[in-house]
Protein backbone atom coordinates (compact mmCIF):
# COMPACT_ATOMS: atom_id res chain seq x y z
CA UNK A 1 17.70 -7.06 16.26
CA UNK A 2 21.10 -6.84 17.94
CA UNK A 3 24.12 -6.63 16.19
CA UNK A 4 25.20 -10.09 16.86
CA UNK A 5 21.83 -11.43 15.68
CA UNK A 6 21.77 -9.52 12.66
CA UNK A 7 25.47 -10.69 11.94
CA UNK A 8 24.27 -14.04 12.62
CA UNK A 9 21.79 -13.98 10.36
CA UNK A 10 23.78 -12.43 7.09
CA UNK A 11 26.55 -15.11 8.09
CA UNK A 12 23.59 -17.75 7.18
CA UNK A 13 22.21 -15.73 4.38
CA UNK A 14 26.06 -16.18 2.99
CA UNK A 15 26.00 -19.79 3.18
CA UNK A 16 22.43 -20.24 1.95
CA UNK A 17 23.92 -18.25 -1.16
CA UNK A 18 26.59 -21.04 -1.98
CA UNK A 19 23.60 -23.49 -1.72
CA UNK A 20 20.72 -21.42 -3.48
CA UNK A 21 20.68 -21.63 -7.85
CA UNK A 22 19.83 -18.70 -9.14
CA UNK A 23 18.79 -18.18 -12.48
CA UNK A 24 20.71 -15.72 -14.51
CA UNK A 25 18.17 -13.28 -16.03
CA UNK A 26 16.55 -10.05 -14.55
CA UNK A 27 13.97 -9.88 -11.67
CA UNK A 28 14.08 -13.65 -11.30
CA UNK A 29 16.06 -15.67 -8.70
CA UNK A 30 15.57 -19.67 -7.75
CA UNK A 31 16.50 -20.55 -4.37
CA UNK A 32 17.17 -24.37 -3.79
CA UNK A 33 18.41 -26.82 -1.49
CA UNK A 34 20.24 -29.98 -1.97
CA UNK A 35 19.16 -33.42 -0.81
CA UNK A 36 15.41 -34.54 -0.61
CA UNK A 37 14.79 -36.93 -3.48
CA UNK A 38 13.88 -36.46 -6.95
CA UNK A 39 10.52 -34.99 -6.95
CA UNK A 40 10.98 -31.53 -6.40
CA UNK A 41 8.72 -28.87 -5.69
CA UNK A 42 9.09 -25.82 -7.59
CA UNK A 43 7.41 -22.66 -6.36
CA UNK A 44 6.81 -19.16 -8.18
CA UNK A 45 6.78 -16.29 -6.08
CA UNK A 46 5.53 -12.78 -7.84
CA UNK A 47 6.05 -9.29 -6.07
CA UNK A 48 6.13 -5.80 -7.60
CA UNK A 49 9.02 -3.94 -7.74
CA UNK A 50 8.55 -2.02 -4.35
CA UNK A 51 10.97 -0.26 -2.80
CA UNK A 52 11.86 -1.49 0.93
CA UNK A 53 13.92 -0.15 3.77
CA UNK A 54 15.21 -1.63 6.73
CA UNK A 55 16.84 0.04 9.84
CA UNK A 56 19.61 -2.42 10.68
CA UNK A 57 20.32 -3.16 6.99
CA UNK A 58 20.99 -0.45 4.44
CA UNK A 59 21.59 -2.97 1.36
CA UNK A 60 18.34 -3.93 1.50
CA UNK A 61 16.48 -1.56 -0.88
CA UNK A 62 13.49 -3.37 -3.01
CA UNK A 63 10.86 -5.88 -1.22
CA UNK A 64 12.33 -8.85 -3.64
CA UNK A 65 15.74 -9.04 -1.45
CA UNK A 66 13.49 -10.08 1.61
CA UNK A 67 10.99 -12.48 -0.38
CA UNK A 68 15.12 -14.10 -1.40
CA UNK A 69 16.25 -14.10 1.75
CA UNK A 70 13.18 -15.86 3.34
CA UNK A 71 13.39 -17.96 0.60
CA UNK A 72 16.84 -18.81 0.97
CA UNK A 73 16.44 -19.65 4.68
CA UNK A 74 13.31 -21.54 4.08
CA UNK A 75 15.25 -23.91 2.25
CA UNK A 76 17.32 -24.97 4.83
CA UNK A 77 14.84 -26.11 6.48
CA UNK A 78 13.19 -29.83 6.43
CA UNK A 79 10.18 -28.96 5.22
CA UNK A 80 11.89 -26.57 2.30
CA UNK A 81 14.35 -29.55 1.74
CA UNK A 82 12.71 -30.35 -1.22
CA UNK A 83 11.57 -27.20 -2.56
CA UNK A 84 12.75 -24.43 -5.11
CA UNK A 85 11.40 -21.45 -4.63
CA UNK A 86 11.66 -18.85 -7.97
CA UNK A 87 11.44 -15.08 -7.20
CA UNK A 88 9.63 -12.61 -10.00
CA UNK A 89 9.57 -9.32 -9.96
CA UNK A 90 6.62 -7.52 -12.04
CA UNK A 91 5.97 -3.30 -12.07
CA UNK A 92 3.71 -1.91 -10.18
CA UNK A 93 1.11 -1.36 -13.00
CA UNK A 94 1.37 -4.83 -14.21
CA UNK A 95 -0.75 -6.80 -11.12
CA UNK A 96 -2.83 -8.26 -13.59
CA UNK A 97 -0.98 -9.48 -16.50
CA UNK A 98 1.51 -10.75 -13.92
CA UNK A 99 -1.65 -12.39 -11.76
CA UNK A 100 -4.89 -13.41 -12.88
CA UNK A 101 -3.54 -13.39 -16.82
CA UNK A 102 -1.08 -15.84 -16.11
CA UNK A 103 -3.52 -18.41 -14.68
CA UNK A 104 -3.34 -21.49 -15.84
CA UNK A 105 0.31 -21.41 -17.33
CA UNK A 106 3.59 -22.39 -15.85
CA UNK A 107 4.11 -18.36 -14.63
CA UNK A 108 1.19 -18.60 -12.50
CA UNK A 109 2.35 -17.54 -9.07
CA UNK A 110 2.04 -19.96 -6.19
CA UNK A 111 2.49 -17.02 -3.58
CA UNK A 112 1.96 -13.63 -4.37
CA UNK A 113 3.31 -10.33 -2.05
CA UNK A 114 1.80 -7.40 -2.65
CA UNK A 115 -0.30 -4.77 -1.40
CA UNK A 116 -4.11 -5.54 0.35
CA UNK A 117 -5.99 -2.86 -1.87
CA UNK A 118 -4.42 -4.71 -4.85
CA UNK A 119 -4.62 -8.64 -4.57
CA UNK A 120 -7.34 -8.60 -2.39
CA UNK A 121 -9.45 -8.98 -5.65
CA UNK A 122 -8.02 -12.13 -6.31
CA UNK A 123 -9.87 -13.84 -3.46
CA UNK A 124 -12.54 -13.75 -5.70
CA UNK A 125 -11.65 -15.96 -8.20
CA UNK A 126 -11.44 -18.64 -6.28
CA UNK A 127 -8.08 -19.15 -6.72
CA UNK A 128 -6.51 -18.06 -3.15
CA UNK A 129 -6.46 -20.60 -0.11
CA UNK A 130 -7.88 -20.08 2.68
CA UNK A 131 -4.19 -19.63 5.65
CA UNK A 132 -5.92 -20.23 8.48
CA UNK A 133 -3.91 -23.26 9.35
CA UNK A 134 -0.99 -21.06 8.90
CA UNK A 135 -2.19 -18.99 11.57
CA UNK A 136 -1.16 -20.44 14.61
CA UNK A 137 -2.36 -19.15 18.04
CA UNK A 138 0.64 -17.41 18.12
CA UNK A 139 1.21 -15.96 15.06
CA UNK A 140 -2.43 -14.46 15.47
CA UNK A 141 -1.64 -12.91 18.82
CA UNK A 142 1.42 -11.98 17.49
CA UNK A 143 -0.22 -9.78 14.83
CA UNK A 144 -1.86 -6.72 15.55
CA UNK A 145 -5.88 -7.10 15.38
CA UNK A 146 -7.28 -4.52 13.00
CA UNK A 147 -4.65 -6.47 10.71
CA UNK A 148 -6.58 -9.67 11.21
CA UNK A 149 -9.52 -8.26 9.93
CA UNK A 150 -8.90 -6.80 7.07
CA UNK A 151 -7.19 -10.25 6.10
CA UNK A 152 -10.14 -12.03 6.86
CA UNK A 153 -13.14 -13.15 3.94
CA UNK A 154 -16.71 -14.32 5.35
CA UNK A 155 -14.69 -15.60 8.61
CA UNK A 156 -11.22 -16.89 6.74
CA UNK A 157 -8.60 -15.35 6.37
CA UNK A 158 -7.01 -15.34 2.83
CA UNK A 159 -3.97 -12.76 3.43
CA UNK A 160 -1.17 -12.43 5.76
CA UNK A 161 -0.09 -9.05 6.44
CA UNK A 162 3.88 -8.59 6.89
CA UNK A 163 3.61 -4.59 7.26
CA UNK A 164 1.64 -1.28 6.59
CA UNK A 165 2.77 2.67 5.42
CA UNK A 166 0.51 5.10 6.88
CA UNK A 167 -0.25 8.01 4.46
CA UNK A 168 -1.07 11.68 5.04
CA UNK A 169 0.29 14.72 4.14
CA UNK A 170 3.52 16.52 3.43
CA UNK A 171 3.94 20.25 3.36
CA UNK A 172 7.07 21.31 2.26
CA UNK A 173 8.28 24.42 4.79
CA UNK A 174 10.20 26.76 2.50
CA UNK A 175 7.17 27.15 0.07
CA UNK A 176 5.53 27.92 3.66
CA UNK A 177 7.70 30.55 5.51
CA UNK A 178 7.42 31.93 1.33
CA UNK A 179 3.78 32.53 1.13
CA UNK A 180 3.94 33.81 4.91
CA UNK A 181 2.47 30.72 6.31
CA UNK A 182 4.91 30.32 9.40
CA UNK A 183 2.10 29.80 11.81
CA UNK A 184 0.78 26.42 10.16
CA UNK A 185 4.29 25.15 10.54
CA UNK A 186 4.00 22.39 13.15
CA UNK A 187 7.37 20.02 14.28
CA UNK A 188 7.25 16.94 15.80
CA UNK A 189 3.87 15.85 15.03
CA UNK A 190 0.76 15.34 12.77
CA UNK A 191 -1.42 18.37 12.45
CA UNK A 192 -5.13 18.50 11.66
CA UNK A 193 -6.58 21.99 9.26
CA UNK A 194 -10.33 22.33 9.09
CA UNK A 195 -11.56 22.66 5.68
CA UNK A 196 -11.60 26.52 6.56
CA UNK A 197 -7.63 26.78 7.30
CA UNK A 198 -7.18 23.97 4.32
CA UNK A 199 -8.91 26.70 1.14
CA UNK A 200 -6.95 29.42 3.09
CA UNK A 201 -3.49 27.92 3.01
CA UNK A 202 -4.31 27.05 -0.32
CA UNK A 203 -5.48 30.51 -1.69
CA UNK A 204 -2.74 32.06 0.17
CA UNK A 205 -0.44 29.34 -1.66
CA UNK A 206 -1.74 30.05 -4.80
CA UNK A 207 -1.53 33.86 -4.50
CA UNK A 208 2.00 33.87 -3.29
CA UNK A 209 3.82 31.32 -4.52
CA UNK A 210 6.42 31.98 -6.95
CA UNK A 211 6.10 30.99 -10.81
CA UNK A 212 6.54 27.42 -11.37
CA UNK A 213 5.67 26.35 -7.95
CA UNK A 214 2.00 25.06 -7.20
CA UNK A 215 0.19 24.63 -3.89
CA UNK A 216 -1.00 20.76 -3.87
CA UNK A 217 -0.85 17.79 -5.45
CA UNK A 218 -3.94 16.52 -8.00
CA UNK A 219 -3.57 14.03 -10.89
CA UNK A 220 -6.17 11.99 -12.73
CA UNK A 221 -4.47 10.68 -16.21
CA UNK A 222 -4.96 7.55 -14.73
CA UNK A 223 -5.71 4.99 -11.37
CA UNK A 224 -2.41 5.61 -10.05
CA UNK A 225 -2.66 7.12 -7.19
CA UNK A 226 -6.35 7.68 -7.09
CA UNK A 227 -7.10 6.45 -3.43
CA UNK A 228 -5.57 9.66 -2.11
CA UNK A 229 -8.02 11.42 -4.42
CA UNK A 230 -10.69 9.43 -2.69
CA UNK A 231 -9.54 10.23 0.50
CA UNK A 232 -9.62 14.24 -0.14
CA UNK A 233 -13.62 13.32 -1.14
CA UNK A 234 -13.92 13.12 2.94
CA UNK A 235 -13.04 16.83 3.48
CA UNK A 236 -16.46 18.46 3.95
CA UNK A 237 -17.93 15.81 6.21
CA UNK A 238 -18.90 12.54 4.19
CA UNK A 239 -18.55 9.45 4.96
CA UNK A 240 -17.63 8.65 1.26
CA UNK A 241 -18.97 4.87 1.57
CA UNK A 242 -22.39 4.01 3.03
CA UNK A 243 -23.04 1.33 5.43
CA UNK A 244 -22.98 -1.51 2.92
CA UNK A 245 -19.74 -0.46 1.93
CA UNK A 246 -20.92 1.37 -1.13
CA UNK A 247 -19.75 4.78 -2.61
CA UNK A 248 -22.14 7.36 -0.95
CA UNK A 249 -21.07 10.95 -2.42
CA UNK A 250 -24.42 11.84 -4.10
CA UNK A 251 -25.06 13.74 -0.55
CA UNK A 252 -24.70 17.44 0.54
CA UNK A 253 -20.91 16.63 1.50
CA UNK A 254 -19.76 14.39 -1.09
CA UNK A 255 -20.84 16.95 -3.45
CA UNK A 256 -19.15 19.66 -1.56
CA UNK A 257 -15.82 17.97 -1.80
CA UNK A 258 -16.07 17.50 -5.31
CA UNK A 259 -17.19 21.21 -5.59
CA UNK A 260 -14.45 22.01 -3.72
CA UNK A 261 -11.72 20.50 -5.71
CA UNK A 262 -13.19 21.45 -9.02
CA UNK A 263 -13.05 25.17 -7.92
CA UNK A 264 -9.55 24.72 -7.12
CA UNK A 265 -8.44 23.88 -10.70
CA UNK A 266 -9.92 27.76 -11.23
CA UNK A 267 -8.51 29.37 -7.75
CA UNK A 268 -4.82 27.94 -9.41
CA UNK A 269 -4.21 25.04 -6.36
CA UNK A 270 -3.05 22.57 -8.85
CA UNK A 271 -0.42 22.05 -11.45
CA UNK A 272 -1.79 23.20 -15.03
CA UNK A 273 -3.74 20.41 -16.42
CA UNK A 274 -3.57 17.98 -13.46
CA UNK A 275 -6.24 15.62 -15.31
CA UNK A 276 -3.41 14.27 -17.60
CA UNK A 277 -0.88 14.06 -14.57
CA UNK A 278 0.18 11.15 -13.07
CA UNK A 279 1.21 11.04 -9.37
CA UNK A 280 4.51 10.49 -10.15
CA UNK A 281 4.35 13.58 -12.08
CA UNK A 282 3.49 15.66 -8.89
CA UNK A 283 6.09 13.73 -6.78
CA UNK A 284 9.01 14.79 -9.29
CA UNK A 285 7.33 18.83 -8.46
CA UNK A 286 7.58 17.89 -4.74
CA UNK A 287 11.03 16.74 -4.62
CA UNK A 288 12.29 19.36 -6.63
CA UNK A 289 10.50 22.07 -4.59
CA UNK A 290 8.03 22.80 -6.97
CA UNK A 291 4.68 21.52 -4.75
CA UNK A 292 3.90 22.76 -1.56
CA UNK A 293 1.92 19.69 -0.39
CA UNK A 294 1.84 16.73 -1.04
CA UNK A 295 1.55 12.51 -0.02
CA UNK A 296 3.77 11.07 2.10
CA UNK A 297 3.84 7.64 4.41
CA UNK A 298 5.93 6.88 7.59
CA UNK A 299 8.49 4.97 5.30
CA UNK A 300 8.94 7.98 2.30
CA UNK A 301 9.12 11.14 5.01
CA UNK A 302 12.41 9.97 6.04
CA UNK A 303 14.46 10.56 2.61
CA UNK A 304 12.76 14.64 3.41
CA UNK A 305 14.82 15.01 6.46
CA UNK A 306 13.54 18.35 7.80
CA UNK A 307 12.63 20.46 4.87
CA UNK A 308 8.44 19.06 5.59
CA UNK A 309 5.69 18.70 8.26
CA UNK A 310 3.22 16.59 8.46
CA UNK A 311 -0.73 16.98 8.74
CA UNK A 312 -3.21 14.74 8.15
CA UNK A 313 -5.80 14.99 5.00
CA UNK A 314 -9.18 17.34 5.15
CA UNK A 315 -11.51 14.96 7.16
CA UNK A 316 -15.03 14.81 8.50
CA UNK A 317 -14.02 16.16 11.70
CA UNK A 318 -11.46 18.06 13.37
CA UNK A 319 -9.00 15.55 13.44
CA UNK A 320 -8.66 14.96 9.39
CA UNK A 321 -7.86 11.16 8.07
CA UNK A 322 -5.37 9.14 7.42
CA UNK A 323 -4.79 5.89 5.35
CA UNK A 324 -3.40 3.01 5.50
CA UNK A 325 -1.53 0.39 3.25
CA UNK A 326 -0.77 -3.32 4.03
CA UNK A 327 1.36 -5.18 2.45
CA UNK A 328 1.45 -8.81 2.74
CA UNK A 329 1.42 -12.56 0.88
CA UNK A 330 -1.42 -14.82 -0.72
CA UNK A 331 -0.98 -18.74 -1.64
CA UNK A 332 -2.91 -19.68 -4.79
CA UNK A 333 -4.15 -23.41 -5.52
CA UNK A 334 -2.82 -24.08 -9.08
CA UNK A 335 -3.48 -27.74 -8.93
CA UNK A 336 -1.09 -29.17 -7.39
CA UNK A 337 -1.58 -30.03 -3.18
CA UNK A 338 1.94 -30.10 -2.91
CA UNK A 339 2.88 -26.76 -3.89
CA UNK A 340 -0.03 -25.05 -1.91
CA UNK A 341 0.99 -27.56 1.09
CA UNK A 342 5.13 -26.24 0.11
CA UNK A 343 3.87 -22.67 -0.06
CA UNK A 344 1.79 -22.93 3.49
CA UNK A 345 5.07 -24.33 4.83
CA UNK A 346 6.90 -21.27 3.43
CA UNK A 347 4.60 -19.05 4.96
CA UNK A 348 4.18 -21.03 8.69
CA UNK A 349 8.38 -21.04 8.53
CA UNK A 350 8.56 -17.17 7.75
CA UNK A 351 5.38 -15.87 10.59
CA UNK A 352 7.74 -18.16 12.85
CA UNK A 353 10.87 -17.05 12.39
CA UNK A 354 11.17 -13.59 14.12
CA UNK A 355 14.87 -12.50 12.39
CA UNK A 356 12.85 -12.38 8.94
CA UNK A 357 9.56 -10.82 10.83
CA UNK A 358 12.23 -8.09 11.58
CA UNK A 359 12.80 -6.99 7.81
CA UNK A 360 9.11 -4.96 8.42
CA UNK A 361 11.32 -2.90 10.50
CA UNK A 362 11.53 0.16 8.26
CA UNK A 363 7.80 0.97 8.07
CA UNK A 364 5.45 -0.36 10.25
CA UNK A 365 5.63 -3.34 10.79
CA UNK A 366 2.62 -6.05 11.33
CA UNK A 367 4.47 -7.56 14.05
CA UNK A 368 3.71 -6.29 17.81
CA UNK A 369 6.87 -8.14 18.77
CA UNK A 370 9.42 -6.71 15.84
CA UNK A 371 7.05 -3.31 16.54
CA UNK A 372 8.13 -3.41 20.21
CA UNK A 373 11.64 -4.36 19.40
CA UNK A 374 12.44 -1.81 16.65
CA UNK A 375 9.88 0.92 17.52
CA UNK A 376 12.74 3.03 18.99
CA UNK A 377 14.74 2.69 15.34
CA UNK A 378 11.95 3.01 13.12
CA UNK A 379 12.27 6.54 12.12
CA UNK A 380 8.61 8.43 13.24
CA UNK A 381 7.34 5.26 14.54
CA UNK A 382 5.57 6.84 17.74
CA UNK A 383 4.33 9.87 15.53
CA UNK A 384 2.27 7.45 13.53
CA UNK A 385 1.34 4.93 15.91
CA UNK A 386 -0.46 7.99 17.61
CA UNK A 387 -2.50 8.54 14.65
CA UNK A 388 -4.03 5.91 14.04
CA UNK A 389 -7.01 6.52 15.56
CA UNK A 390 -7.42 8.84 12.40
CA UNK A 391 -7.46 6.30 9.33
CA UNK A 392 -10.17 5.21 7.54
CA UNK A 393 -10.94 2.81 5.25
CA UNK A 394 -10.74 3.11 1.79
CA UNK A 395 -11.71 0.26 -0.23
CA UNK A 396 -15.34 -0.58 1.67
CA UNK A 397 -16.05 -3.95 1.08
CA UNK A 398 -15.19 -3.92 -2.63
CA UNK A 399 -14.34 -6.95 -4.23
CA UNK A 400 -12.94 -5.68 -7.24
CA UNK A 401 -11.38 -2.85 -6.83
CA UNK A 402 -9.52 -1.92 -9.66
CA UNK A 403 -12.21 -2.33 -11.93
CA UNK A 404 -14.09 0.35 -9.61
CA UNK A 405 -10.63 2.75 -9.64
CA UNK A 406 -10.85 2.40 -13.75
CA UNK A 407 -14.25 4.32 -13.26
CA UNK A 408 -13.40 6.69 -10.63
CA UNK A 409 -10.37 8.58 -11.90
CA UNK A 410 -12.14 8.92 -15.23
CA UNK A 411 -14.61 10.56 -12.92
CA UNK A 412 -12.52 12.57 -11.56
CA UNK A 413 -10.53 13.27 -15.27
CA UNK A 414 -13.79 15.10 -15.94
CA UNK A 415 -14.28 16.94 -12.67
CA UNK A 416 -10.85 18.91 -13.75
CA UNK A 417 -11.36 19.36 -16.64
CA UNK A 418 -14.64 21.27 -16.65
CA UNK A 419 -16.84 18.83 -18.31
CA UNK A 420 -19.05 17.32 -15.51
CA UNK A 421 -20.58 19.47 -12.52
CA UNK A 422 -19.99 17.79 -9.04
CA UNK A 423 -23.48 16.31 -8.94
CA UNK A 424 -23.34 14.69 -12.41
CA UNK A 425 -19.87 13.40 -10.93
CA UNK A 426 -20.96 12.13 -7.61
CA UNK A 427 -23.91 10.96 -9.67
CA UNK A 428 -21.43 8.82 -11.86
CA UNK A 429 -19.31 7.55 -9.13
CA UNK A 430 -21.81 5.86 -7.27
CA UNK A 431 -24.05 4.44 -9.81
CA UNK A 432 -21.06 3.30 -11.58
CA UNK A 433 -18.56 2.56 -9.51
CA UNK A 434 -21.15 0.61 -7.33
CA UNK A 435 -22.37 -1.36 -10.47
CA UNK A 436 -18.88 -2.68 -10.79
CA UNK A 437 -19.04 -3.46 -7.22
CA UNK A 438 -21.98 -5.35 -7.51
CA UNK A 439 -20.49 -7.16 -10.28
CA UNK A 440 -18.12 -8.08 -8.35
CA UNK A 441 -19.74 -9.52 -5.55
CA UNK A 442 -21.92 -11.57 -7.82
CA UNK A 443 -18.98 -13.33 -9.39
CA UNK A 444 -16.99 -13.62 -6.25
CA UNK A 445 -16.37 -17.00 -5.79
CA UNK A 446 -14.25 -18.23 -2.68
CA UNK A 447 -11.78 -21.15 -3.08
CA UNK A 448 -13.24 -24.57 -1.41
């Protein structure tokens, strides 16, 4: 966005601030519009407290200033006339209670933002409309593919995405040049170890690093965090899900990549005790200079300047693997055909309005358009764009999965601390993990 248009547009958020009533209590906002007769529509709007960056605005900082803003300008607009649209912010470990336990009370959310791996499990209750009169021919052109389909349910597509953070690995280059590890020190671009280089770097990490400072992340007090942990489970070759979109570790590599990060709680890779650490735990050791490695996406490496490089996780090739998280909204049928009619409008108003498309631009955004226009500002942008031949999928076609993440990290819990060998854990992980899937898919039901 130019200058002039971004001016333009904060010179209308201003005035859509004298119109908009917002209610005076934290993490909640009501935008409104006058005019449009008595019978209002009122809207709820959830999103988790996420933290948001975008390159032509620095006073943007949390997701919930953009869901505002769109909201704001939405009302302006004939067909948000009559609406008022409330903004909630819930934490990040709260999806549930702020969801699917508020059905059927006044805080159930009409729209919800959030991220795929997350409220893709509400599909399945039947309680998420199908967009696909929201998606216009050009919206969907508009949108980059691979997007489409991972938005799309038995041919209909229940999510929109708004943008993605690509995550692989940080190495921190002190800790490096340190340990006498200059030569794996790589700028400008996304390396690749074999699984060879990978237990080398680490020993040599582990040997030579001084006290208080650990080679590599690992965590398992709970699901926070666990679908990096999943992704490490791809080092020695597997596939980690099979072609039904089960878990498939009970093989000769699945159980090698459990092997190998139980013997690295021994060989000192990991903080002390990493089963009760959280991954926020081992992002406070990173940014003090305590970790040597650890997860990072195109929107966090920024706020690192040059102190890291980059390399992509242990994968079944050469190459190593990536990951990928969307972000993006749902509508959900409460009852009422005029809020799920107000909350398509919301949605067909925002995919058409390219000034708020351009608030993506600060990660990835799902926009080719705001991609194209912004790719030269968005910091890494080409570095990650090249890599994306090298992400893989992570959820399989799971339609519940945080009740399968409640089984895997105690899985893992168990690896690290000694009590479970890597076949009784790979063991575990698929029989259970693929019972809750199961379970899932038998009480999946699709709204109508």
């Amino acid at each position: 966005m130019s200058g002039k248009r971004a001016a333009s547009l904060m010179a209308k958020q201003a005035a859509a601030g004298a119109l908009a009533c917002l209610m005076a209590f934290s993490a909640l906002a009501l935008a409104s519009c006058s005019g449009g007769g008595s019978e209002r529509v009122h809207l709820l709007v959830k999103v988790p407290r996420t933290g948001h960056d975008v390159v032509f605005d620095d006073e943007i900082v949390y997701a919930d200033q953009v869901i505002r803003l769109m909201a704001d300008e939405f009302c302006k607009t004939p067909e948000g006339s009559n609406v008022d649209i409330e903004v909630e912010v819930f934490e990040q470990n709260q999806y549930d209670s702020a969801v699917e336990d508020s059905f059927d009370t006044p805080k159930s959310p009409d729209v919800l933002y959030g991220d795929y791996f997350n409220i893709s499990t509400y599909i399945h209750t039947g309680r998420v409309v199908s967009l696909d009169d929201v998606v216009s021919d050009e919206v969907r052109n508009d949108v980059f593919d691979y997007l489409w389909d991972m938005s799309t349910v038995e041919g209909k597509v229940y999510m929109m995405p708004y943008l993605l953070r690509q995550n692989v690995l940080a190495y921190n280059k002190d800790l490096f040049r340190q340990a006498g590890l200059e030569e794996y020190i790589q700028d400008g671009k996304i390396a690749s170890w074999s699984l060879e280089d990978w237990t080398s770097v680490l020993d040599t990490l582990a040997e030579r690093l001084p006290s208080g400072a650990f080679p590599m992340m690992m965590y398992a007090a709970s699901s926070q965090g666990d679908t990096h942990t999943m992704t490490l489970l791809r080092s020695a070759g597997s596939s980690f899900f099979d072609e039904s979109g089960h878990f498939s570790l009970s093989t000769p590599e699945g159980v090698a990549a459990l092997d190998w990060i139980q013997g690295g709680v021994s060989r000192g890779w990991f903080p002390p005790h990493a089963e009760n650490l959280e991954i926020e735990d081992c992002s406070s050791l990173f940014r003090e200079g305590q970790l040597a490695v650890y997860m990072v996406n195109n929107a966090s490496v920024s706020r690192y300047g040059d102190t890291v490089g980059l390399v992509n996780f242990p994968g079944p090739d050469e190459r190593g693997c990536a990951t990928v998280f969307v972000s993006g909204f749902e509508v959900f049928d409460n009852g009422d055909a005029r809020k799920v009619q107000a909350a398509k409008d919301f949605l067909s108003f925002v995919y058409g309005n390219e000034e708020l498309l351009s608030y993506a631009a600060g990660t990835l955004p799902a926009s080719k358009s705001v991609s194209d226009a912004y790719s030269d500002q968005i910091p890494y942008f080409d570095l990650f764009q090249e890599n994306s031949d090298n992400v893989v999928d992570f959820t399989g076609s799971n339609p519940d999965t945080r009740a399968v993440r409640d089984i895997f990290y105690q899985c893992i819990h168990e690896l690290l601390m000694g009590n479970t060998t890597p076949e009784q854990a790979a063991e575990r992980i698929d029989r259970e993990c693929n019972e809750a899937i199961d379970a899932g898919v038998a009480a999946s039901v699709l709204h109508e």
